[in-house]
N, C-alpha and C. Protein backbone atom coordinates (compact mmCIF):
# COMPACT_ATOMS: atom_id res chain seq x y z
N UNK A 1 22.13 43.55 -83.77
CA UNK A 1 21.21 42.45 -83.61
C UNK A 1 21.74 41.46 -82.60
N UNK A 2 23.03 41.29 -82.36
CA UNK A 2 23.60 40.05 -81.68
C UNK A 2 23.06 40.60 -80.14
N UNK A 3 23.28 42.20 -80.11
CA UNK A 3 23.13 42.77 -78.53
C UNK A 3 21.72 42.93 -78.06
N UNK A 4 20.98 42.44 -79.04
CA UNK A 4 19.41 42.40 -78.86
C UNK A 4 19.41 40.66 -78.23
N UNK A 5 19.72 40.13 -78.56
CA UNK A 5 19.82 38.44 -78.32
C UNK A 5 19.93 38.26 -77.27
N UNK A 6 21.29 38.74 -76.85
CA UNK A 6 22.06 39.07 -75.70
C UNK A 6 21.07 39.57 -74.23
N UNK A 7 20.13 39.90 -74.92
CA UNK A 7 19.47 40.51 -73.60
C UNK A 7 18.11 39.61 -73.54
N UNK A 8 17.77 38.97 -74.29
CA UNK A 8 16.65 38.12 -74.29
C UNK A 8 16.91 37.26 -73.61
N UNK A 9 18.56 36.79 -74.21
CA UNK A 9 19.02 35.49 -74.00
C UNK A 9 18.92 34.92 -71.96
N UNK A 10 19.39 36.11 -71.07
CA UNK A 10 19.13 35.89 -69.76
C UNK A 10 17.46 35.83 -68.97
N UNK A 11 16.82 36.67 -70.09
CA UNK A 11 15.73 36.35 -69.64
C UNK A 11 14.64 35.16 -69.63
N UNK A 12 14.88 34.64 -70.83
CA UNK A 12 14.63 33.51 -71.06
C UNK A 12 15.17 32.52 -69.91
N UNK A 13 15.95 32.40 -69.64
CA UNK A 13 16.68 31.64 -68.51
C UNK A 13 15.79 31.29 -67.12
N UNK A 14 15.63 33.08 -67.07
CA UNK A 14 15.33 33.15 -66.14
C UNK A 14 13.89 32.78 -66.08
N UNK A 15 13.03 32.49 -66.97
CA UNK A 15 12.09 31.87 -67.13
C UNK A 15 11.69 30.70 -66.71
N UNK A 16 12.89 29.49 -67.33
CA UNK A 16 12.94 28.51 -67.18
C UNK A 16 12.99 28.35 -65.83
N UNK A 17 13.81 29.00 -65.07
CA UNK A 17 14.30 28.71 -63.47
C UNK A 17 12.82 28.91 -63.17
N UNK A 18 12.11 29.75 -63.47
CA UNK A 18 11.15 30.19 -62.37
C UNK A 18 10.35 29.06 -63.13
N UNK A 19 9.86 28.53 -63.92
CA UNK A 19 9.20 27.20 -64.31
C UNK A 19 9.89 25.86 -63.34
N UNK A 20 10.95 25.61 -63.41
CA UNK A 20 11.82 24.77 -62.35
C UNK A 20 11.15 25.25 -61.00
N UNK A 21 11.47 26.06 -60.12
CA UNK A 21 11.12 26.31 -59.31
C UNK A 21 9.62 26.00 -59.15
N UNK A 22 8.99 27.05 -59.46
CA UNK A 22 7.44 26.49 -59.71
C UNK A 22 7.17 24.99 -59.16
N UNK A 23 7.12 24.23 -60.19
CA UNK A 23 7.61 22.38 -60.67
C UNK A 23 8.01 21.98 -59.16
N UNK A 24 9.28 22.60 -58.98
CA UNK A 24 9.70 21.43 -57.83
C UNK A 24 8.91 22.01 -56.35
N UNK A 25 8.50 23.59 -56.02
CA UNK A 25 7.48 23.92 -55.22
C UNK A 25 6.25 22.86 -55.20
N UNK A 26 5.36 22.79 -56.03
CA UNK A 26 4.57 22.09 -56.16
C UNK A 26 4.46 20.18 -55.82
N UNK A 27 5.45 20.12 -56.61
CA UNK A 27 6.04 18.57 -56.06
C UNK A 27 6.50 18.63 -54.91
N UNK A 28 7.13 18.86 -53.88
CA UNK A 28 7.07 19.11 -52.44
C UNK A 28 5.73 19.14 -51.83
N UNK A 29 5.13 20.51 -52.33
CA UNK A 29 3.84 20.32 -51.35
C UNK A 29 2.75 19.19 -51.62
N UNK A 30 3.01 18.54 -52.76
CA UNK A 30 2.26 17.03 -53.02
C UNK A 30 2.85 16.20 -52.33
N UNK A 31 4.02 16.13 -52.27
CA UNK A 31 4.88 15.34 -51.43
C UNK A 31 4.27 15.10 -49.62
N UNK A 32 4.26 16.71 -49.55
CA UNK A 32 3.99 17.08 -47.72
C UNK A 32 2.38 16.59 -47.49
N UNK A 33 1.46 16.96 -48.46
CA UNK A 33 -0.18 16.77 -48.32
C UNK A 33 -0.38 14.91 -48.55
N UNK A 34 0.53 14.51 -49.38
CA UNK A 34 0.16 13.29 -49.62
C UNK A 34 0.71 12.43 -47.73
N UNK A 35 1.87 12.91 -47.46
CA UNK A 35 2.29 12.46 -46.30
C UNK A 35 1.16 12.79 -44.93
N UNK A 36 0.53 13.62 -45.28
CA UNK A 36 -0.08 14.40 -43.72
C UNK A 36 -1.24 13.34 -44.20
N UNK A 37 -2.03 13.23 -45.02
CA UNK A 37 -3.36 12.07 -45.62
C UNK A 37 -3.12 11.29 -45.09
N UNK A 38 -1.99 10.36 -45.34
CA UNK A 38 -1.51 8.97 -44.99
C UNK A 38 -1.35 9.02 -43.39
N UNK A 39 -0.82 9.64 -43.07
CA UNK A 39 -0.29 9.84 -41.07
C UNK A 39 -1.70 10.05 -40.68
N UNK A 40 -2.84 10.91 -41.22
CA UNK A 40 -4.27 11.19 -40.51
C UNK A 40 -4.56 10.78 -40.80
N UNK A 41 -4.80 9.22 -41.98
CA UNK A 41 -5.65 8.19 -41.93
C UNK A 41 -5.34 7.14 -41.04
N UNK A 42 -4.33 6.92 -40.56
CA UNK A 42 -3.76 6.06 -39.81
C UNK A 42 -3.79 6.20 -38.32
N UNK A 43 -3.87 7.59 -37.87
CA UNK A 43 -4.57 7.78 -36.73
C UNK A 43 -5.77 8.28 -36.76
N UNK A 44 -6.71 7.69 -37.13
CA UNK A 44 -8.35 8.15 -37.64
C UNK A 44 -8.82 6.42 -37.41
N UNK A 45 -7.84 5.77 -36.90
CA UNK A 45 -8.49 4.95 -36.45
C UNK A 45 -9.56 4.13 -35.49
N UNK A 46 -11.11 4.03 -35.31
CA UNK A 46 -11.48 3.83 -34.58
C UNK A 46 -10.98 3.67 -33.25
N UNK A 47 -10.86 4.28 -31.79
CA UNK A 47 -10.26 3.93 -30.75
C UNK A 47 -11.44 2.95 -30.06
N UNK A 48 -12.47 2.33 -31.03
CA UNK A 48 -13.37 1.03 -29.75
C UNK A 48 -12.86 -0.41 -30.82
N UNK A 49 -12.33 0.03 -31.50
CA UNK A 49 -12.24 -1.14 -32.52
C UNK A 49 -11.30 -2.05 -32.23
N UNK A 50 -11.96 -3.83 -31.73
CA UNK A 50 -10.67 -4.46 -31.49
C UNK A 50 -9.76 -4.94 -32.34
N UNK A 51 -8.52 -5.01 -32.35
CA UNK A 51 -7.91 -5.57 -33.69
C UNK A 51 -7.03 -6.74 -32.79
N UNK A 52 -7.11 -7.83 -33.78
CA UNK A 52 -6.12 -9.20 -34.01
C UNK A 52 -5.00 -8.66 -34.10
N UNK A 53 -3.71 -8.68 -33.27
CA UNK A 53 -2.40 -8.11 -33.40
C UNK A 53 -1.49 -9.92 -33.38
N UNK A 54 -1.23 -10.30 -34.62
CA UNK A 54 -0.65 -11.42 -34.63
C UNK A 54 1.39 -10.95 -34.66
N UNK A 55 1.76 -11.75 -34.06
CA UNK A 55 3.18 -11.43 -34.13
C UNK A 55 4.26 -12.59 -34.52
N UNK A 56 5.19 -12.23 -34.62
CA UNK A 56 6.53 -13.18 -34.85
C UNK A 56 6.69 -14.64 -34.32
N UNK A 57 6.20 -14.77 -32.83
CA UNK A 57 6.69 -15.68 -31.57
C UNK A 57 5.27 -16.19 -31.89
N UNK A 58 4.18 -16.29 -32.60
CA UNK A 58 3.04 -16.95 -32.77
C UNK A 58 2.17 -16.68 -31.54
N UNK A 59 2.19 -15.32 -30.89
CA UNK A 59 1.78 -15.12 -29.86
C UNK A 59 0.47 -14.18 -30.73
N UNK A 60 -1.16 -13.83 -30.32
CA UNK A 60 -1.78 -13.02 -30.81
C UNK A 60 -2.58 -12.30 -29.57
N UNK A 61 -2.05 -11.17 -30.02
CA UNK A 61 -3.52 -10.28 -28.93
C UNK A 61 -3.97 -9.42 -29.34
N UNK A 62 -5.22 -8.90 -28.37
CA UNK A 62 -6.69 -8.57 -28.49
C UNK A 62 -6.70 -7.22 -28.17
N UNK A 63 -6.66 -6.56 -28.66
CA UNK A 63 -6.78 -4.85 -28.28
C UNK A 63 -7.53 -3.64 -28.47
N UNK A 64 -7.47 -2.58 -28.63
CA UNK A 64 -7.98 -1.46 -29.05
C UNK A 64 -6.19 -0.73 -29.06
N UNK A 65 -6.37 -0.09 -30.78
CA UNK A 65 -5.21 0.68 -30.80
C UNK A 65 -5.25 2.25 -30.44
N UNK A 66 -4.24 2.26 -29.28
CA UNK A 66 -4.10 3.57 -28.87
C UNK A 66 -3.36 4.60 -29.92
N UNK A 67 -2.38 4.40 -30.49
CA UNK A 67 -1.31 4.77 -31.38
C UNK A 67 -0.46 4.03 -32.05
N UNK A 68 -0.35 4.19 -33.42
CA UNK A 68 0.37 3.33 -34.52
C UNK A 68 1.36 4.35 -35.08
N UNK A 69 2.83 3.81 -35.27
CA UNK A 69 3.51 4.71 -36.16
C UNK A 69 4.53 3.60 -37.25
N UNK A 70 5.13 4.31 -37.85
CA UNK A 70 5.97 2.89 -38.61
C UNK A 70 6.63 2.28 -37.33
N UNK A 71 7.30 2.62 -36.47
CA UNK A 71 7.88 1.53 -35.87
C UNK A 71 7.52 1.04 -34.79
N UNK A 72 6.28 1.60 -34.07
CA UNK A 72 5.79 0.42 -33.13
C UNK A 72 3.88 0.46 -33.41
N UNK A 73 3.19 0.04 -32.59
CA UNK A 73 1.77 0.04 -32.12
C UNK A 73 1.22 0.17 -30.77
N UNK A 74 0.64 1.48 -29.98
CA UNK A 74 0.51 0.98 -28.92
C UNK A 74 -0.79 0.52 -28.78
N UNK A 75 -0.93 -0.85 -28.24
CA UNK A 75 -2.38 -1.71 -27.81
C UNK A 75 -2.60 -1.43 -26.56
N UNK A 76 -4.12 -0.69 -26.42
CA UNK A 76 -4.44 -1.17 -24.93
C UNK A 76 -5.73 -1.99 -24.81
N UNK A 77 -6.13 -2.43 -23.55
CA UNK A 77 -7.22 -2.94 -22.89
C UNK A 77 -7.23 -4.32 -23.71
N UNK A 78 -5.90 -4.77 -23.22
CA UNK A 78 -5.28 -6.07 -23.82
C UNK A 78 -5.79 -7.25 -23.70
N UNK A 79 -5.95 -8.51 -24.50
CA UNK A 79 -6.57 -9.84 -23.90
C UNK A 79 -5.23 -10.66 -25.04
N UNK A 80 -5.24 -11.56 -23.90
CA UNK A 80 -4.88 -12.85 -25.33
C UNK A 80 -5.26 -14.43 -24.81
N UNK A 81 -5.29 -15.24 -25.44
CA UNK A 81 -5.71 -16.81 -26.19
C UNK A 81 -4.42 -17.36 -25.38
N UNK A 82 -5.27 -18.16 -24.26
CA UNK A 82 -4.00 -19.44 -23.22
C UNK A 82 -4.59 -20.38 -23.48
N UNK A 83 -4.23 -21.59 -23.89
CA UNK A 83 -4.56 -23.23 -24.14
C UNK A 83 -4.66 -23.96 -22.79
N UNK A 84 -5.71 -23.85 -22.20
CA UNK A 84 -6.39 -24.50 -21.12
C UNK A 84 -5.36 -26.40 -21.07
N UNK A 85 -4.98 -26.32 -20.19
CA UNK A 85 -4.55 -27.92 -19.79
C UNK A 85 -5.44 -28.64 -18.90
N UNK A 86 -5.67 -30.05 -19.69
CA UNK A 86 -6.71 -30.54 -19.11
C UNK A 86 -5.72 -31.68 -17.66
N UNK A 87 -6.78 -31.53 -16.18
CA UNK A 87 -5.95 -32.01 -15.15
C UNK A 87 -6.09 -33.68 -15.78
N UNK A 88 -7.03 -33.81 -16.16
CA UNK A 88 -6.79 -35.36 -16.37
C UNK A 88 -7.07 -35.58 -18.02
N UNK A 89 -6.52 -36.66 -18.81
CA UNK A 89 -7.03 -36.82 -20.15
C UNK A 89 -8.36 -37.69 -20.28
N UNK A 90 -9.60 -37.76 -21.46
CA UNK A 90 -10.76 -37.36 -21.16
C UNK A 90 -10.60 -38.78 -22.28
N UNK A 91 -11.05 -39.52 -22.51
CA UNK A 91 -12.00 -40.72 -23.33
C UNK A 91 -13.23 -39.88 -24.20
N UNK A 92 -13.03 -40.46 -25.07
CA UNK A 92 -14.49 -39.88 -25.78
C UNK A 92 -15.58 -40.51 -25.45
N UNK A 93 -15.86 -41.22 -24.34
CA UNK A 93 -17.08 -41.56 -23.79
C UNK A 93 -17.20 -40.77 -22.70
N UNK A 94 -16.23 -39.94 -22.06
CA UNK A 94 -16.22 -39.04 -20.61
C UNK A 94 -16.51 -38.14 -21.00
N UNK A 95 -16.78 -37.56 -22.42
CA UNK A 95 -17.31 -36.04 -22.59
C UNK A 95 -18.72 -36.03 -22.10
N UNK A 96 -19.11 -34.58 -21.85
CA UNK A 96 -20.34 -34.08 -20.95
C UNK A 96 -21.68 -34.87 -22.17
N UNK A 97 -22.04 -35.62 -21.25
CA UNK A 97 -23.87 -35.82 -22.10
C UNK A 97 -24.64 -34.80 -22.70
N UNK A 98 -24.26 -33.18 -22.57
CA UNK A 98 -25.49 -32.87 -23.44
C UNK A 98 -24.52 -32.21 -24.94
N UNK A 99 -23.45 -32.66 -24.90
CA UNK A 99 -22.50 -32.53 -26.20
C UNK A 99 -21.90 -31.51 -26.00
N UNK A 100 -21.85 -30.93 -25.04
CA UNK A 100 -20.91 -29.79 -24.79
C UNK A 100 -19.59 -30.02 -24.68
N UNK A 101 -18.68 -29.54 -24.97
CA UNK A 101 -17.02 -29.56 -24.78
C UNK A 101 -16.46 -28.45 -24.28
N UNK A 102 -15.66 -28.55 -23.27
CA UNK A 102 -14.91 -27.28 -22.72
C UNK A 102 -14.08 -26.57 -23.82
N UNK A 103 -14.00 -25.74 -24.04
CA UNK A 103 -12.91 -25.14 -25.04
C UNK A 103 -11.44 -25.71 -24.85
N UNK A 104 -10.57 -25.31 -25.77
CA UNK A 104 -9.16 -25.78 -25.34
C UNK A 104 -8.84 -24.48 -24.91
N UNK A 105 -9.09 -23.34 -25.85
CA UNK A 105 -8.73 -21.62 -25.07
C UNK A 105 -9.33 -20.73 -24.04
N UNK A 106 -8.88 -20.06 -23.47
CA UNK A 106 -9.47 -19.00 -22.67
C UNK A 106 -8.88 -17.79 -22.80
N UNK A 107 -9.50 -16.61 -22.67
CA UNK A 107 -8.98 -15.96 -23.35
C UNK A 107 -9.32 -14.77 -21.86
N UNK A 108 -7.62 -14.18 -21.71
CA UNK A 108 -7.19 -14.03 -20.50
C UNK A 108 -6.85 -11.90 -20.80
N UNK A 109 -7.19 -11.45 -19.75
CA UNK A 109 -7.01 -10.31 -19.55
C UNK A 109 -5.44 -9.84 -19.26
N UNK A 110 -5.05 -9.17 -20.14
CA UNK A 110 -3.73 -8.68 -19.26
C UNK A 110 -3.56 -7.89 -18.58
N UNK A 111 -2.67 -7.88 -17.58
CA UNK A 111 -2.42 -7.34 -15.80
C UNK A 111 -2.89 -8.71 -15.11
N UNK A 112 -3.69 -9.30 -15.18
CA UNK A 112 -3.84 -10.15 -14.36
C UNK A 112 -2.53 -11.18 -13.45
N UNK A 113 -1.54 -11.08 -14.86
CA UNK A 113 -0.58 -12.02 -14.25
C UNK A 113 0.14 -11.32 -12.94
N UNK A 114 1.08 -12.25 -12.40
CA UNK A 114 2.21 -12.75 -11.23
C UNK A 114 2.75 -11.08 -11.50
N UNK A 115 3.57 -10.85 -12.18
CA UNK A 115 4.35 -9.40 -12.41
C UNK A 115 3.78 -8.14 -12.46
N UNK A 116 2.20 -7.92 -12.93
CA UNK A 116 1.39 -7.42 -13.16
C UNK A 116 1.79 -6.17 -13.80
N UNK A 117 1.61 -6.50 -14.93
CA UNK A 117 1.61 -5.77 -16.39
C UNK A 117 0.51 -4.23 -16.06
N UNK A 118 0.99 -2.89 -16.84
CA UNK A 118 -0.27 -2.53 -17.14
C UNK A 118 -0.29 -2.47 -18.37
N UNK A 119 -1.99 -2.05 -18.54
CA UNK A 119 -2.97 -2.95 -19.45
C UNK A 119 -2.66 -1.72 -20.93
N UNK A 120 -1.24 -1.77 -21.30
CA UNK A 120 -0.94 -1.15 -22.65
C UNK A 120 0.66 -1.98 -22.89
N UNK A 121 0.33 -2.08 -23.87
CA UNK A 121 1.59 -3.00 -24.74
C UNK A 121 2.25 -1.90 -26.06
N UNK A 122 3.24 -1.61 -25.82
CA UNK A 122 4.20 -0.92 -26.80
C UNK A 122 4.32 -2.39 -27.92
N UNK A 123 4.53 -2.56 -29.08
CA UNK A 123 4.82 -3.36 -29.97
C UNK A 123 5.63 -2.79 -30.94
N UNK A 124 7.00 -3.86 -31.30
CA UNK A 124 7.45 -3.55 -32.25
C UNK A 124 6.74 -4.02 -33.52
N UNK A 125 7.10 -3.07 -34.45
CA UNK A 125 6.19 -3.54 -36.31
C UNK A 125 6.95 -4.46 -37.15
N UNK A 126 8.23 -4.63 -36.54
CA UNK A 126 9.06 -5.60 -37.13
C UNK A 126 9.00 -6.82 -36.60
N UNK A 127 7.73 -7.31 -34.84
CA UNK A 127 7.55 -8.59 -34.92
C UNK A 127 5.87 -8.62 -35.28
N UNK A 128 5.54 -7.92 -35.59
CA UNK A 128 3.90 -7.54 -36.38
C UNK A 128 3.95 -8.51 -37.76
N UNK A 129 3.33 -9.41 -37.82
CA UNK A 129 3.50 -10.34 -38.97
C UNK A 129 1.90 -9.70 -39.43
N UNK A 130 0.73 -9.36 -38.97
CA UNK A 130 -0.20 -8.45 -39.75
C UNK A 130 -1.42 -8.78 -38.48
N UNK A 131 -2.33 -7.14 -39.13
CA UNK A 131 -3.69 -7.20 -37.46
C UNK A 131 -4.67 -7.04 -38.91
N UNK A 132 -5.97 -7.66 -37.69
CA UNK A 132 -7.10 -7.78 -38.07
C UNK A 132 -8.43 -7.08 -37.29
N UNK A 133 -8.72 -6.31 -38.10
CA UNK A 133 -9.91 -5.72 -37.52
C UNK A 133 -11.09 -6.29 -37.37
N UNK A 134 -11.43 -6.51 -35.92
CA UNK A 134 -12.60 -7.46 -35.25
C UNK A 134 -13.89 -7.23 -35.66
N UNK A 135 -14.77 -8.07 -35.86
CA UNK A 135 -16.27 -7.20 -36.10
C UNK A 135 -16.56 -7.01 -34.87
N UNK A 136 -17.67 -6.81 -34.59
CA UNK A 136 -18.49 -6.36 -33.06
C UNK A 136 -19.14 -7.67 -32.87
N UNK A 137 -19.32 -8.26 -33.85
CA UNK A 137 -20.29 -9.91 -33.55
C UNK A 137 -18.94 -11.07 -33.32
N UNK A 138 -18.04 -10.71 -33.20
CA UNK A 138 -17.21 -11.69 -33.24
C UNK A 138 -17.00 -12.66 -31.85
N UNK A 139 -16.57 -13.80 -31.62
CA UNK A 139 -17.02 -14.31 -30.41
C UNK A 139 -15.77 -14.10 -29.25
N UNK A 140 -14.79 -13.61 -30.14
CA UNK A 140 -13.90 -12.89 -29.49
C UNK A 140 -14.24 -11.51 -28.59
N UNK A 141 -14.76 -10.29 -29.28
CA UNK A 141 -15.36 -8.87 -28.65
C UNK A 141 -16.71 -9.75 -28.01
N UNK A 142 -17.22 -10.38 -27.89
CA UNK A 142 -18.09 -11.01 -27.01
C UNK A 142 -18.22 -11.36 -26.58
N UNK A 143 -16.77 -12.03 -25.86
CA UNK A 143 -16.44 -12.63 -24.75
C UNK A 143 -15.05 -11.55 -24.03
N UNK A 144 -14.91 -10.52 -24.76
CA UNK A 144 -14.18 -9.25 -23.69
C UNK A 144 -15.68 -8.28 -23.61
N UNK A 145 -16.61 -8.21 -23.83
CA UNK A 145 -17.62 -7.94 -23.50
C UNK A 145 -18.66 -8.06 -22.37
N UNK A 146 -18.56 -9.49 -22.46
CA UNK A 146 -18.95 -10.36 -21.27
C UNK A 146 -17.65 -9.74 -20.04
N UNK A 147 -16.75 -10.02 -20.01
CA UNK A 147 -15.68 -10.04 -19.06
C UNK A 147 -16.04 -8.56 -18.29
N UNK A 148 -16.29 -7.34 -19.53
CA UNK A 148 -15.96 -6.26 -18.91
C UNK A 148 -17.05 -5.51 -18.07
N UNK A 149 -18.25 -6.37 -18.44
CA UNK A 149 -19.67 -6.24 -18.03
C UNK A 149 -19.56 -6.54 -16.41
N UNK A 150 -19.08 -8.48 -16.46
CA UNK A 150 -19.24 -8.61 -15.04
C UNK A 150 -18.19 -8.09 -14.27
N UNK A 151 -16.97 -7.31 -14.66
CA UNK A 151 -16.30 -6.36 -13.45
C UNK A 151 -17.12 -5.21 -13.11
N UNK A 152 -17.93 -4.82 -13.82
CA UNK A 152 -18.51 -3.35 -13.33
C UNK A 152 -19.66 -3.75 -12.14
């Protein structure tokens, strides 16, 4: 009887392993499918969609994302928000008669400058303080709208 045991006894074992195995097969490939979901939702991102890319240095710009990964973002067809300086300071009786006010911002194309940039920005995610996805009515995409209209 003991040599009857004896022979169960490895098979049984070997049971278990192949239950283990099994188990940790399975948990891997949940592991791998849950990872590939997450990476193809993240590039399934609209490419007309502008997003708010706010950063570290309190600097924000205006983009369409080309490619996102954990450690950077690339933005193209870039704009950002310059605070207009006024040449002279204005009395509140010198504002325009029909109640209009100049903005304090303008909101500026990049490449345009002195060094001339092109119009894609690599970003690190570690000065990414968080982005915002633009509506289409926003007066932001409606004034890179306007812009891109009168170059054509």
């Amino acid at each position: 009887m003991a040599d009857h045991q004896r022979i169960k006894s490895p098979s049984i074992w070997k049971r278990q392993e192949m239950v283990f195995l099994f188990a940790g097969v399975m948990f891997l490939v949940l592991v791998v499918g849950t990872w590939g979901v997450i990476r193809a939702k993240r590039s399934s991102e609209d490419p007309s969609t502008y997003y708010a890319v706010f950063l570290s240095n309190t600097q924000v710009y205006f983009g369409t994302i080309a490619n996102s990964t954990r450690r950077s973002i690339v933005l193209d067809n870039i704009y950002y928000l310059q605070q207009n300086e006024p040449i002279q300071s204005t009395t509140p009786t010198e504002e325009k008669g029909d109640g209009a006010t100049n903005s304090p911002l303008s909101l500026i194309k990049l490449g345009e400058e002195i060094h001339g940039p092109a119009d894609r920005m690599i970003i690190n995610r570690d000065h990414v303080l968080f982005m915002e996805p633009l509506r289409s009515d926003s007066r932001v995409v409606s004034a890179i709208e306007t812009y891109q209209h009168s170059k054509k």
